[in-house]
C-alpha atoms as a PDB file:
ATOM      1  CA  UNK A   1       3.207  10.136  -6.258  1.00  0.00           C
ATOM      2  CA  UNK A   2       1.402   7.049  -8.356  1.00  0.00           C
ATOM      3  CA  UNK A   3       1.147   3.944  -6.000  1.00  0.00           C
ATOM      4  CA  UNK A   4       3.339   1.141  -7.500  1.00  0.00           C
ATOM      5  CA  UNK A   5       2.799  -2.445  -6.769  1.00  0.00           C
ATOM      6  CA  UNK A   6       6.113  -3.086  -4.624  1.00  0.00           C
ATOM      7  CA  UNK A   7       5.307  -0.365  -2.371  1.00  0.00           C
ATOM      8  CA  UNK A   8       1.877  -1.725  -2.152  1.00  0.00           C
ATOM      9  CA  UNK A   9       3.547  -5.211  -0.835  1.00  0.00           C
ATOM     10  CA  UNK A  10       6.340  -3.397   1.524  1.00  0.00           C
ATOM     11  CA  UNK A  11       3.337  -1.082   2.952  1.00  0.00           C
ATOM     12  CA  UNK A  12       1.065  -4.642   3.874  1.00  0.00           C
ATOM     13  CA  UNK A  13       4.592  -5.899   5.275  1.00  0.00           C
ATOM     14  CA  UNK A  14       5.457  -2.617   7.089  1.00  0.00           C
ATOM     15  CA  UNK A  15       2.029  -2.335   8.909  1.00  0.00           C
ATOM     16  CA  UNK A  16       1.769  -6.205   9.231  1.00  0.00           C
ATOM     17  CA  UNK A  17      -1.336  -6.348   7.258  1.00  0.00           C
ATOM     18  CA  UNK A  18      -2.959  -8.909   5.525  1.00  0.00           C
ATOM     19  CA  UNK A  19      -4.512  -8.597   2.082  1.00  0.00           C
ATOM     20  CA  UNK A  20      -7.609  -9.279   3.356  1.00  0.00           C
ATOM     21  CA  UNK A  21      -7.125  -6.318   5.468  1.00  0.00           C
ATOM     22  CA  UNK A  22      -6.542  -3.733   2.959  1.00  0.00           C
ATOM     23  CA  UNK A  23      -9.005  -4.780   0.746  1.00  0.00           C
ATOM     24  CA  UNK A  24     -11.769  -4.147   3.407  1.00  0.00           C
ATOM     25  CA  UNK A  25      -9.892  -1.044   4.088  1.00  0.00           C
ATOM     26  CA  UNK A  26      -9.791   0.376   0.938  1.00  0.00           C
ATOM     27  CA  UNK A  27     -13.322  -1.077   0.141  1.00  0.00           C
ATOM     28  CA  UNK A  28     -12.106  -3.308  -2.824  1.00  0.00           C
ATOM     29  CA  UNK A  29     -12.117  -7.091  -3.506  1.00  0.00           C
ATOM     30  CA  UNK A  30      -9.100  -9.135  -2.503  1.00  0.00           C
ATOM     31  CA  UNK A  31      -8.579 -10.065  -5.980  1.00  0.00           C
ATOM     32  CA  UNK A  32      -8.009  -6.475  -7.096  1.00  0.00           C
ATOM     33  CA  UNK A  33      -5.356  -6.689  -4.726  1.00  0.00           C
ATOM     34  CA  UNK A  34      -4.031  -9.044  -5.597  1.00  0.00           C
ATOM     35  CA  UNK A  35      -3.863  -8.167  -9.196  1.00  0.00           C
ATOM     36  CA  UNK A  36      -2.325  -4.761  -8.468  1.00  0.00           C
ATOM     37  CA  UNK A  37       0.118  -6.722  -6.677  1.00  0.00           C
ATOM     38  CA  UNK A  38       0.707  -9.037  -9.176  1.00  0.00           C
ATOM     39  CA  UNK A  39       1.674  -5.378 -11.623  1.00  0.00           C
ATOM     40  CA  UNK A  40      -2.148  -5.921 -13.513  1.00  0.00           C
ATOM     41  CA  UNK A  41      -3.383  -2.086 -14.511  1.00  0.00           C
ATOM     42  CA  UNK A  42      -5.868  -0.810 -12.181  1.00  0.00           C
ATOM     43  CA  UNK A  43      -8.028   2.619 -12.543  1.00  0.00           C
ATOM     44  CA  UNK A  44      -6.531   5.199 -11.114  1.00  0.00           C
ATOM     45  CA  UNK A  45      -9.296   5.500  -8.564  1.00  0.00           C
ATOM     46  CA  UNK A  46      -8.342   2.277  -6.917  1.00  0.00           C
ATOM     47  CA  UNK A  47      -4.618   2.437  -7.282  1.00  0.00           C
ATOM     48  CA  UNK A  48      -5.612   5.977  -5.034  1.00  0.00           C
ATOM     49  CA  UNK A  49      -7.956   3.943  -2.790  1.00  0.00           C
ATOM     50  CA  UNK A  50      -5.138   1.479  -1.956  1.00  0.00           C
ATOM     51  CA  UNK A  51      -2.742   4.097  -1.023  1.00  0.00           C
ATOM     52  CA  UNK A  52      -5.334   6.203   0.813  1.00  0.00           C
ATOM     53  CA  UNK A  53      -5.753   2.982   2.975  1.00  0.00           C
ATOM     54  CA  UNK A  54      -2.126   2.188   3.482  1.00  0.00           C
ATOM     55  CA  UNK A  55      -1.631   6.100   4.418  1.00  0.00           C
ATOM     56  CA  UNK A  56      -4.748   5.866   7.294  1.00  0.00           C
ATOM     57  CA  UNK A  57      -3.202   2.838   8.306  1.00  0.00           C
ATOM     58  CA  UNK A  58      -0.073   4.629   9.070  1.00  0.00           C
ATOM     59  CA  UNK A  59       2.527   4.394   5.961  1.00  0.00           C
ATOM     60  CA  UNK A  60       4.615   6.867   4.116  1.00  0.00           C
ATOM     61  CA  UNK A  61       5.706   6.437   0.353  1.00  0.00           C
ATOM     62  CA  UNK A  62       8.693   7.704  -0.301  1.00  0.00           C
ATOM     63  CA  UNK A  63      10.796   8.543  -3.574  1.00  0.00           C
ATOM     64  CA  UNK A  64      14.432   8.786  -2.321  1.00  0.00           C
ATOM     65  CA  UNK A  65      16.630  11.038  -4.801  1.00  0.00           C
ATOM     66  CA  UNK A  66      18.316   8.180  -7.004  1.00  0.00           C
ATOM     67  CA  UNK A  67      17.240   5.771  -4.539  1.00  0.00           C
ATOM     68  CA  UNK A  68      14.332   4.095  -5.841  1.00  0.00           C
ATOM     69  CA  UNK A  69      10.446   3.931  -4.585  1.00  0.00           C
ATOM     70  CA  UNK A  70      10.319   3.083  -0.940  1.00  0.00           C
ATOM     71  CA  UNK A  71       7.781   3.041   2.378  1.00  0.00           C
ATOM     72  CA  UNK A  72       8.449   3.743   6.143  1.00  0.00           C
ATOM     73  CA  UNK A  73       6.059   3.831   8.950  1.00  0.00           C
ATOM     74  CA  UNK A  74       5.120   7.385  10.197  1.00  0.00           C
ATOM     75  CA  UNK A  75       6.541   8.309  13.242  1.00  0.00           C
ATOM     76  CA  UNK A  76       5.334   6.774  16.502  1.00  0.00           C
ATOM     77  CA  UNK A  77       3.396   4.312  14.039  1.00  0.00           C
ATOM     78  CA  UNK A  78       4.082   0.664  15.935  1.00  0.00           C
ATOM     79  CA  UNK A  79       3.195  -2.579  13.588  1.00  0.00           C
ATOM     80  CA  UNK A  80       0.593  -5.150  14.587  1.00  0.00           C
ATOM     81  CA  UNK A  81       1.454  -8.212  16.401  1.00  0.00           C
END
C-alpha cells in the first residue's frame, strides 16, 4: 500500500504527533513533510520512510473495501498527551 498524503495527516493526528516529530523520525526535513502533505511528489524512498515512521510509531493504514484510504491506531496503541 503507497502512503497518500491524507493518511499521512490522519496518522500525525491519530498518534498526536507533530510534524516536527515525524520528520526527525523518519530522518527527513520538515519541509518534505510538509510538501508531501501539501500532495507535492516525493521519491518513493521517502514516501516509504514516512510510513515506516508512522508504522513504529504505532499506526495502521488501511484500505477499507469501497471505503476509501484510512488509519487506526494498533491495538493497545494509546496517543500522546
Amino acid at each position: 500500500m503507497i502512503l497518500l498524503p491524507v493518511q499521512c495527516r490522519m496518522a500525525r493526528a491519530a498518534l498526536g504527533m507533530g510534524v516536527r516529530e515525524l520528520a526527525v523520525a523518519a530522518k527527513v526535513s520538515v519541509d518534505t513533510v510538509a510538501r508531501f502533505e501539501r500532495g507535492d511528489e516525493l521519491k518513493e524512498r521517502t514516501i516509504d520512510a514516512l510510513q515506516r515512521a508512522l508504522e513504529a510509531a504505532g499506526v495502521e493504514f488501511i484500505d477499507e473495501n469501497g471505503g476509501g484510504p484510512g488509519v487506526r491506531l494498533r491495538k493497545g496503541h494509546q496517543k500522546k498527551g
